[in-house]
N, C-alpha and C. Protein backbone atom coordinates (compact mmCIF):
# COMPACT_ATOMS: atom_id res chain seq x y z
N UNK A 1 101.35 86.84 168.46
CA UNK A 1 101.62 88.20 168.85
C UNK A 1 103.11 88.48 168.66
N UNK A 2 103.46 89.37 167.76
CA UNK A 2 104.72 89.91 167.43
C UNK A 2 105.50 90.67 168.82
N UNK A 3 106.31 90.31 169.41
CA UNK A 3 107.00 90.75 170.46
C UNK A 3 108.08 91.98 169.93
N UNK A 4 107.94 92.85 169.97
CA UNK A 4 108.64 94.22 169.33
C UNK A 4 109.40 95.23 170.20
N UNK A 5 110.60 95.26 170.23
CA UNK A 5 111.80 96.16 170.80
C UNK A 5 111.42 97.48 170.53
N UNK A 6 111.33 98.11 171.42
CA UNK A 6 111.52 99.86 171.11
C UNK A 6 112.86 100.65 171.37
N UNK A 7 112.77 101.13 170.05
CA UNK A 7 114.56 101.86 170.51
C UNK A 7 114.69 103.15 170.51
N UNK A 8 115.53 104.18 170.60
CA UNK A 8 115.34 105.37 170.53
C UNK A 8 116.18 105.96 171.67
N UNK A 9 116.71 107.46 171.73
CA UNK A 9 117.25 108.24 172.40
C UNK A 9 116.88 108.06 174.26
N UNK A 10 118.37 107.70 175.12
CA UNK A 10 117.57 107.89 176.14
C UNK A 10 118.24 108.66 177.45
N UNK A 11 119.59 108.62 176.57
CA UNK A 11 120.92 109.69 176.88
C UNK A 11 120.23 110.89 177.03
N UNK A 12 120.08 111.96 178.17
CA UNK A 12 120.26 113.58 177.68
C UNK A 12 121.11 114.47 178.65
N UNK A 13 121.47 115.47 178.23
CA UNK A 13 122.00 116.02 179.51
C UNK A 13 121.37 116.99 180.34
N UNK A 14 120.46 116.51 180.72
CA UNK A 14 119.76 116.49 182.12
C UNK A 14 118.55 115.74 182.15
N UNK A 15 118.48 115.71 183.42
CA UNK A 15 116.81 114.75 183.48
C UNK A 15 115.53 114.95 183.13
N UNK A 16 114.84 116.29 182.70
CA UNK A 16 114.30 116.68 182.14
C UNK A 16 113.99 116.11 180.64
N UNK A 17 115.37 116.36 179.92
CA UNK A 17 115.12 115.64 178.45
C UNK A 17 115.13 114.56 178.35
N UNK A 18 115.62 113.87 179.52
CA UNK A 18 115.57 112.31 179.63
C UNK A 18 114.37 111.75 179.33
N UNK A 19 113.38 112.35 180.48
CA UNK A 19 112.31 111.81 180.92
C UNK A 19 111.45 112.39 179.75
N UNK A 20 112.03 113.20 178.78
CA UNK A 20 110.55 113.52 177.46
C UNK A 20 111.43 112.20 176.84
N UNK A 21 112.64 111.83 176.14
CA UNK A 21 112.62 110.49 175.52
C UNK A 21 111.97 109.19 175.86
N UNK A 22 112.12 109.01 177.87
CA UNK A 22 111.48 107.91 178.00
C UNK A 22 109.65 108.18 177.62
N UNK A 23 109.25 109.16 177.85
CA UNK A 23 107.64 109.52 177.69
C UNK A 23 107.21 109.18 175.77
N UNK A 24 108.55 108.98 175.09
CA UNK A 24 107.87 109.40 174.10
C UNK A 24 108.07 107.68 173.39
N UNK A 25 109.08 106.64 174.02
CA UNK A 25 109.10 105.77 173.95
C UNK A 25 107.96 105.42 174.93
N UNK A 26 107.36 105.14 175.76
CA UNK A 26 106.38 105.13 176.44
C UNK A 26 105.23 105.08 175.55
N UNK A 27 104.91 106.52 174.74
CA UNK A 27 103.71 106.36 173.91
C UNK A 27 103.65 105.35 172.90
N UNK A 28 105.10 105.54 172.02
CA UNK A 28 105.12 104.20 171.14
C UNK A 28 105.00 103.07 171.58
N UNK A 29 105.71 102.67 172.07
CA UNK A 29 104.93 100.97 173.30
C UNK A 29 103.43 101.25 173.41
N UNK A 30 102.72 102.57 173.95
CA UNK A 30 101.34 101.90 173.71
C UNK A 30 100.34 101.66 172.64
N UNK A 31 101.24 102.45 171.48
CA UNK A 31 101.00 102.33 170.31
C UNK A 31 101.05 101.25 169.69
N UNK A 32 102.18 100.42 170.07
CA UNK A 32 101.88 99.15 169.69
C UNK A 32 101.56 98.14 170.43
N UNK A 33 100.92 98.08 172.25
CA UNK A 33 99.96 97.48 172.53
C UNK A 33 98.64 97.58 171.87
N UNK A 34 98.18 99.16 171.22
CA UNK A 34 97.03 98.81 170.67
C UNK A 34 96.81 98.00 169.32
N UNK A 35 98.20 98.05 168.92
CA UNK A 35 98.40 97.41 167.90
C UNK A 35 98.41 96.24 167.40
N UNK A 36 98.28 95.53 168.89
CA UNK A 36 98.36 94.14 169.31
C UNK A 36 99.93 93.43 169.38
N UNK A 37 100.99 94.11 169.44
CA UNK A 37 101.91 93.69 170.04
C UNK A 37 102.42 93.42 171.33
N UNK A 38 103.56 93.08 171.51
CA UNK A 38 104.05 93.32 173.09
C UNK A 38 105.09 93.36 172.71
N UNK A 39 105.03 95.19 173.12
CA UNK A 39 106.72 95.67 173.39
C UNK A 39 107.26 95.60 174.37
N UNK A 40 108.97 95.66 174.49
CA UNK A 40 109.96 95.62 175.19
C UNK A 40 110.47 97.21 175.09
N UNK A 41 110.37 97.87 176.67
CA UNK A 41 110.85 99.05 176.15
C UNK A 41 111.60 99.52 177.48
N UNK A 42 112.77 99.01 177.20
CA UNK A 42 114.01 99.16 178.22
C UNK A 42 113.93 100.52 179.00
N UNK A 43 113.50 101.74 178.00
CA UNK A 43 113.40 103.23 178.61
C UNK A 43 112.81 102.93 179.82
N UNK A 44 111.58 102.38 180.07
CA UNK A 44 110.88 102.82 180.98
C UNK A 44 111.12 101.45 182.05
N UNK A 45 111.91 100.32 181.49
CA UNK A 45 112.05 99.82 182.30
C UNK A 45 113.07 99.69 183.38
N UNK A 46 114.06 100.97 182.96
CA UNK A 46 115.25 101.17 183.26
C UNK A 46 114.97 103.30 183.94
N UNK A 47 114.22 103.39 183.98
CA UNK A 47 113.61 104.84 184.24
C UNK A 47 114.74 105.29 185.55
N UNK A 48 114.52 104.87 186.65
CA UNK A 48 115.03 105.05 187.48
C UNK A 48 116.37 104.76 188.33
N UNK A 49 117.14 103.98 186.81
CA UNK A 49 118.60 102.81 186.74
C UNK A 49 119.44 104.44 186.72
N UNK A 50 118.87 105.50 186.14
CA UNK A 50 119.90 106.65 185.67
C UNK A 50 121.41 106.21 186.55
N UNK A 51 122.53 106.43 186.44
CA UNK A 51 123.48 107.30 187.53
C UNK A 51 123.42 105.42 188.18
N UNK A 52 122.79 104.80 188.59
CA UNK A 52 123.57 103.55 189.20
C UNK A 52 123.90 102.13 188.21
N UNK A 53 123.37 102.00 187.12
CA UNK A 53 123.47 101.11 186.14
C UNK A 53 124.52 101.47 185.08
N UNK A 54 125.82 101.22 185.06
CA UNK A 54 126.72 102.10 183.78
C UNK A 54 126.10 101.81 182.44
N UNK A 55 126.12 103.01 181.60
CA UNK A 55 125.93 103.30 180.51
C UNK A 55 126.30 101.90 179.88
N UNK A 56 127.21 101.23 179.41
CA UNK A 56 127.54 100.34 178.78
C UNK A 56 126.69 98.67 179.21
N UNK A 57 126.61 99.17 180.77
CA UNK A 57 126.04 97.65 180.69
C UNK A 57 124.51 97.74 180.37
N UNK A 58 123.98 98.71 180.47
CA UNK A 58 122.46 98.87 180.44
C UNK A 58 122.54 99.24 178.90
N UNK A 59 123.52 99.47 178.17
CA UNK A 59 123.34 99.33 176.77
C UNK A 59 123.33 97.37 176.32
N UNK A 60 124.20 96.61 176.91
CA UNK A 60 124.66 95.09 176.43
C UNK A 60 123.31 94.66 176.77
N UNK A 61 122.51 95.20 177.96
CA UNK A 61 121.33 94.72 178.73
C UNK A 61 120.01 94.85 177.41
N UNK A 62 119.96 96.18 177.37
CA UNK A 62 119.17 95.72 175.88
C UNK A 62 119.59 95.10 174.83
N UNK A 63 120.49 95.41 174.71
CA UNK A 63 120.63 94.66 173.43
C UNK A 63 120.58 92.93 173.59
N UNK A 64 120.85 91.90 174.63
CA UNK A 64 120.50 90.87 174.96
C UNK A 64 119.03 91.11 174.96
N UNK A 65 117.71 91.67 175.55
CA UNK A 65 116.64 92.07 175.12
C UNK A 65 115.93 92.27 173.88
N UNK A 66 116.63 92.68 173.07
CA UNK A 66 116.47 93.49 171.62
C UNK A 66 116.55 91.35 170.62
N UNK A 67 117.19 90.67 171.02
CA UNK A 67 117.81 89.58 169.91
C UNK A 67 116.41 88.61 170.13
N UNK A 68 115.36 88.24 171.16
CA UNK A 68 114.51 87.38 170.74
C UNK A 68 113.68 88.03 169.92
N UNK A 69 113.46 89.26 169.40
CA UNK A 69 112.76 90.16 169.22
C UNK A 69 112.26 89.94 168.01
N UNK A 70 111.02 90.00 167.29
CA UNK A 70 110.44 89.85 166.34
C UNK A 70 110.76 90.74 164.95
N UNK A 71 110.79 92.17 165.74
CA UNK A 71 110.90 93.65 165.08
C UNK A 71 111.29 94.76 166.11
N UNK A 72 111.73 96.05 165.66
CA UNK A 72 112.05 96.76 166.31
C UNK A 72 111.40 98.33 165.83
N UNK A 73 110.86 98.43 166.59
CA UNK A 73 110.38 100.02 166.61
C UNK A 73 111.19 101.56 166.61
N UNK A 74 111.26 102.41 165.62
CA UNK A 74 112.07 103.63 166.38
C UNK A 74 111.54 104.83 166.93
N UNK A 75 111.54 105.02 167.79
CA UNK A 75 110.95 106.53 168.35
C UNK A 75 111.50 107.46 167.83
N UNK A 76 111.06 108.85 167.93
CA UNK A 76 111.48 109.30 166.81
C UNK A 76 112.68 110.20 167.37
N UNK A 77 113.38 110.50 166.66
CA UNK A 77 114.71 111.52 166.84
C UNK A 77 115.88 110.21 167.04
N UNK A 78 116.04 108.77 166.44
CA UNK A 78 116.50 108.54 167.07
C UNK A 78 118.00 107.65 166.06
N UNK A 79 117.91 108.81 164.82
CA UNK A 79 119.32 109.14 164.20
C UNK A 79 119.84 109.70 164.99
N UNK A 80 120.12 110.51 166.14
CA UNK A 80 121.04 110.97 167.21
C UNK A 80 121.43 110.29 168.25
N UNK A 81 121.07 108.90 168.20
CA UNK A 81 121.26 108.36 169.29
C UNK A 81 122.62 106.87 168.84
N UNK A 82 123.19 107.39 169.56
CA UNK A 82 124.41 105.97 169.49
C UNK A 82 124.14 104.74 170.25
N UNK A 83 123.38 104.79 170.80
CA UNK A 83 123.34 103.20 171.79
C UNK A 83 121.93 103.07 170.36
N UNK A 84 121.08 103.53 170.16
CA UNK A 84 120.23 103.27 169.17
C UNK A 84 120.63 102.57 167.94
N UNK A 85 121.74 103.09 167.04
CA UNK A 85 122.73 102.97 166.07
C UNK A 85 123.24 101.27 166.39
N UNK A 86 123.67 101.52 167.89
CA UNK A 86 124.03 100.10 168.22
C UNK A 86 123.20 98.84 167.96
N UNK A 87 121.68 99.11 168.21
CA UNK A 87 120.64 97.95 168.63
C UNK A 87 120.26 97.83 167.50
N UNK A 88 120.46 99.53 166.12
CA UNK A 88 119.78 98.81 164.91
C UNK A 88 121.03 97.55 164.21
N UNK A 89 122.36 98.26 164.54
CA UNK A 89 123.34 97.27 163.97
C UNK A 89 122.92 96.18 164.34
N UNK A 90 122.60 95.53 165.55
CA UNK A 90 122.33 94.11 166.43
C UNK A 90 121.16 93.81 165.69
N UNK A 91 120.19 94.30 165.52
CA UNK A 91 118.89 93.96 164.98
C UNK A 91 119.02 93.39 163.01
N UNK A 92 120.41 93.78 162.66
CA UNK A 92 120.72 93.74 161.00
C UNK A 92 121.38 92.36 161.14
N UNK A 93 122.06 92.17 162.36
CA UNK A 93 123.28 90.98 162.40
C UNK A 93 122.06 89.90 162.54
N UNK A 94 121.14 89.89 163.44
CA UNK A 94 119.99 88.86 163.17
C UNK A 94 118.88 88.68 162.71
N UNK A 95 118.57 89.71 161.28
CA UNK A 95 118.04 89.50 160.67
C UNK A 95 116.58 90.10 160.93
N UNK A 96 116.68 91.12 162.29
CA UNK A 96 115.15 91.78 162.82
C UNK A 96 114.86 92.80 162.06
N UNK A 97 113.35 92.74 161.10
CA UNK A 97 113.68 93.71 160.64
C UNK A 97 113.22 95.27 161.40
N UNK A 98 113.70 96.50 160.96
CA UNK A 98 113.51 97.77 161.89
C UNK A 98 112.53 98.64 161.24
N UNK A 99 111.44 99.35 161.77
CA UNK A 99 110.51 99.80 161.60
C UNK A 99 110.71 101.49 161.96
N UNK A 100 110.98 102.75 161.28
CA UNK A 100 110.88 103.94 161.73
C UNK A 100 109.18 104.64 162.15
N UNK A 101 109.56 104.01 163.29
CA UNK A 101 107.77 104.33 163.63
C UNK A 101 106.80 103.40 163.70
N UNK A 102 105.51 103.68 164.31
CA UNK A 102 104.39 103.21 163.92
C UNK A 102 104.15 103.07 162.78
N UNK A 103 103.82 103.85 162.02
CA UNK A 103 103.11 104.29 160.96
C UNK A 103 103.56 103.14 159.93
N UNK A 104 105.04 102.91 160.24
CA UNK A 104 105.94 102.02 159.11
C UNK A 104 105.73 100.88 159.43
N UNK A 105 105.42 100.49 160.86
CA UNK A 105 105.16 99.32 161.06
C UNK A 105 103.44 98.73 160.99
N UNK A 106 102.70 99.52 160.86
CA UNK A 106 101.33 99.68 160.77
C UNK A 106 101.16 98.97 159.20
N UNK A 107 102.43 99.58 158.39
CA UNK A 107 102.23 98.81 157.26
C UNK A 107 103.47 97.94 156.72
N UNK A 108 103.97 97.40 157.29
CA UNK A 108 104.92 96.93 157.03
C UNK A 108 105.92 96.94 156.20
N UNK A 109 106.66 98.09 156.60
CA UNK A 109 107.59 98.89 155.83
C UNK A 109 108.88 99.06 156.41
N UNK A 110 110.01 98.06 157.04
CA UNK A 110 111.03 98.05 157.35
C UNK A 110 111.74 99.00 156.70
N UNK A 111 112.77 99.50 157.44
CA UNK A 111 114.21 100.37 156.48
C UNK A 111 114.46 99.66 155.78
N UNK A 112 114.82 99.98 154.57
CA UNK A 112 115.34 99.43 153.15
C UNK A 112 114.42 98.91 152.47
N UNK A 113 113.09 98.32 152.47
CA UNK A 113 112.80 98.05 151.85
C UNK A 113 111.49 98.77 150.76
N UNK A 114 111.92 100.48 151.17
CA UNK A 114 111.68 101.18 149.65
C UNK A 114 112.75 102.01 149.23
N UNK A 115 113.49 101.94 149.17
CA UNK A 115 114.77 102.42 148.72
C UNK A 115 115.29 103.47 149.99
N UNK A 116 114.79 103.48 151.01
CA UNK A 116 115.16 104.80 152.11
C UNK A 116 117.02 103.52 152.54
N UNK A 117 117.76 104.94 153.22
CA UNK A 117 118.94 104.34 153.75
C UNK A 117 118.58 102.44 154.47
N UNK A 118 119.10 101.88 154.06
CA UNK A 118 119.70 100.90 154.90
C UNK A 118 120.46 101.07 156.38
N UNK A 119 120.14 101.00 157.42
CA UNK A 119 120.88 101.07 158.73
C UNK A 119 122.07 100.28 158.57
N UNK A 120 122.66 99.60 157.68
CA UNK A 120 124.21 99.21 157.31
C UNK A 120 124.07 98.45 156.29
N UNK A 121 124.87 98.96 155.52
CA UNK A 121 125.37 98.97 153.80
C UNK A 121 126.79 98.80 153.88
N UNK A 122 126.84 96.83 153.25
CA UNK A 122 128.49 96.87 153.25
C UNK A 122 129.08 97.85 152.01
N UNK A 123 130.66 97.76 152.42
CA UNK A 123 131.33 99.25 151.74
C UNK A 123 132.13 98.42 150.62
N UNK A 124 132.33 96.76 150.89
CA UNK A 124 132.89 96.21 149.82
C UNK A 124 134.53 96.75 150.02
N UNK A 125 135.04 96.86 151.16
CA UNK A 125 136.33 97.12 151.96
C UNK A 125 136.42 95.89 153.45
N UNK A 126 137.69 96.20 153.54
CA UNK A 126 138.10 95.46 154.90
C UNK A 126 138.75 96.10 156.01
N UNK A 127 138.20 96.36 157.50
CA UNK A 127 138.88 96.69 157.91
C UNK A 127 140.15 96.68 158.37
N UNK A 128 141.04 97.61 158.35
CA UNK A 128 142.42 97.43 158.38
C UNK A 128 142.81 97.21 160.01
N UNK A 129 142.10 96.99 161.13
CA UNK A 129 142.80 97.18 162.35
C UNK A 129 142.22 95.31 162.56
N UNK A 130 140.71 94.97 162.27
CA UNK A 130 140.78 93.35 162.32
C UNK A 130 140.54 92.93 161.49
N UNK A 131 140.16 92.95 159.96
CA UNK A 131 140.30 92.44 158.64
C UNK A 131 138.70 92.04 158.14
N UNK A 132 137.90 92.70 159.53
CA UNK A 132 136.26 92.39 158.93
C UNK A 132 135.96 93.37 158.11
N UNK A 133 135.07 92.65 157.39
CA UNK A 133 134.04 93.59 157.01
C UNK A 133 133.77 95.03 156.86
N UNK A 134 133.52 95.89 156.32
CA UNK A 134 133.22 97.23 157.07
C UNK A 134 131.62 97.83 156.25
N UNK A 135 131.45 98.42 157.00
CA UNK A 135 129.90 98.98 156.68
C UNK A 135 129.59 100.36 156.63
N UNK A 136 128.69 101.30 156.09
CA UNK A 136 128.52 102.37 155.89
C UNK A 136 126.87 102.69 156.85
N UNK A 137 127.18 103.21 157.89
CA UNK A 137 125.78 103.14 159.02
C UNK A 137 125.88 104.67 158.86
N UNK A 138 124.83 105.07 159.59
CA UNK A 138 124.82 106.20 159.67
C UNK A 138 125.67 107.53 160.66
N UNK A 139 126.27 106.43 161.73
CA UNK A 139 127.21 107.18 162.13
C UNK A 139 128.57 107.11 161.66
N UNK A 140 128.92 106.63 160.44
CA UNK A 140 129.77 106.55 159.10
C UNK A 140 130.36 104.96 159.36
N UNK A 141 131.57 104.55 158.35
CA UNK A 141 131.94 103.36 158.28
C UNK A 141 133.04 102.95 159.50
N UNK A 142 132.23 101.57 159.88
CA UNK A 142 132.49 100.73 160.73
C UNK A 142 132.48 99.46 160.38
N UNK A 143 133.33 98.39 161.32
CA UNK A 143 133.20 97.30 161.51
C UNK A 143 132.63 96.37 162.40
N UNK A 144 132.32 95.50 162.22
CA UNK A 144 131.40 95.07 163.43
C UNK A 144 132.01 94.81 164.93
N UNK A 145 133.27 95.54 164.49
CA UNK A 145 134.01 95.58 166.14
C UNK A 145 133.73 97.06 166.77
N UNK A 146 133.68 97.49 165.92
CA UNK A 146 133.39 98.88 165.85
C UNK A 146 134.50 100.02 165.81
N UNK A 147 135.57 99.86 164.91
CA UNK A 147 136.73 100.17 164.18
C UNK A 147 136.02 101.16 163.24
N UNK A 148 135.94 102.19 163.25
CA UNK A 148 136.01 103.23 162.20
C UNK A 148 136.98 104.21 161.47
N UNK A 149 136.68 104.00 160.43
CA UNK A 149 137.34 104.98 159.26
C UNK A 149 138.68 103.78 158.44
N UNK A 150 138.95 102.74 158.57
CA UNK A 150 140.01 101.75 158.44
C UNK A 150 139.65 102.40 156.71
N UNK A 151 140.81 102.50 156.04
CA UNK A 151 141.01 102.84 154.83
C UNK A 151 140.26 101.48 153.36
N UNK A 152 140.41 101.88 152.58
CA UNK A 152 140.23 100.86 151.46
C UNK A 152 141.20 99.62 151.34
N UNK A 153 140.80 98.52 151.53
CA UNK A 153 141.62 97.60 151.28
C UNK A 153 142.29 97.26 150.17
C-alpha cells in the first residue's frame, strides 16, 4: 500500500475559506483511500491547530511527514499556495514523485513526466548570496535556501 502525502492550500483569510481547503483535501484523501492508499493529510489533521501552532512550525511538521512518503497528491488550486511550493520542493530533493490530482495519479502521471512544468528546473546559475544551485519553481528562481532572484553567475 502506497502511503501518499496530500498537499494543497490551507492558509486563507478567514475561516470559512480555510475550512473549504481543508474539505477539499479531505475529499482527495478519500479518494485515495478508495484508491487503496493511505494518505497523510496534515489539513485535517491539524484542523483545529489554526492560531495556536505557528505557521512555520506546522509547515517543518509536514514536511517531516511529507519525506517517508511514497507520492504526493495535489488538491487543487494549489499553484497559490507557498507552504505547498515548499513540500513539492521537499518531495523533488527526495526523489517523491508529485501527482496533480487523482486523476494523474489514477494513472500514473507525475509532473514532468509529459512535458507539463517541472516543480523545479535547475537554471544552470549559482546563487550569489550561498553559491548553491538555483532553480526555476513556480514561485520563480530560488535556491534551496531559499534565496531568490541571485543574478547569473
Amino acid at each position: 500500500m502506497k502511503v501518499v502525502y496530500v498537499a494543497g492550500p490551507y492558509s486563507a483569510p478567514n475561516s470559512w475559506e480555510r475550512e473549504q481547503h481543508i474539505r477539499k483535501a479531505e475529499q482527495l484523501s478519500l479518494q485515495l483511500i478508495d484508491a487503496g492508499a493511505a494518505p497523510i493529510c496534515v489539513h485535517t489533521m491539524a484542523r483545529f491547530w489554526f492560531g495556536r501552532v505557528p505557521e512555520e512550525q506546522a509547515i517543518a511538521w509536514g514536511i517531516a511527514l511529507l519525506r517517508p512518503s511514497d507520492a504526493v497528491v495535489l488538491v487543487e488550486g494549489w499553484q497559490q499556495s507557498n507552504g505547498t511550493l515548499a513540500e513539492m520542493g521537499e518531495a523533488s530533493k527526495h526523489n517523491i514523485p508529485v501527482y496533480d490530482g487523482i486523476e494523474a495519479f489514477h494513472n500514473d502521471l507525475p509532473l514532468g513526466s509529459q512535458g507539463d512544468q517541472l516543480t523545479k528546473r535547475a537554471t544552470g546559475t549559482n546563487c550569489s548570496v550561498c553559491g548553491l544551485p538555483q532553480y526555476t519553481t513556480p514561485s520563480g528562481d530560488v535556491c534551496d535556501n531559499g534565496h531568490g532572484g541571485a543574478p547569473p553567475a
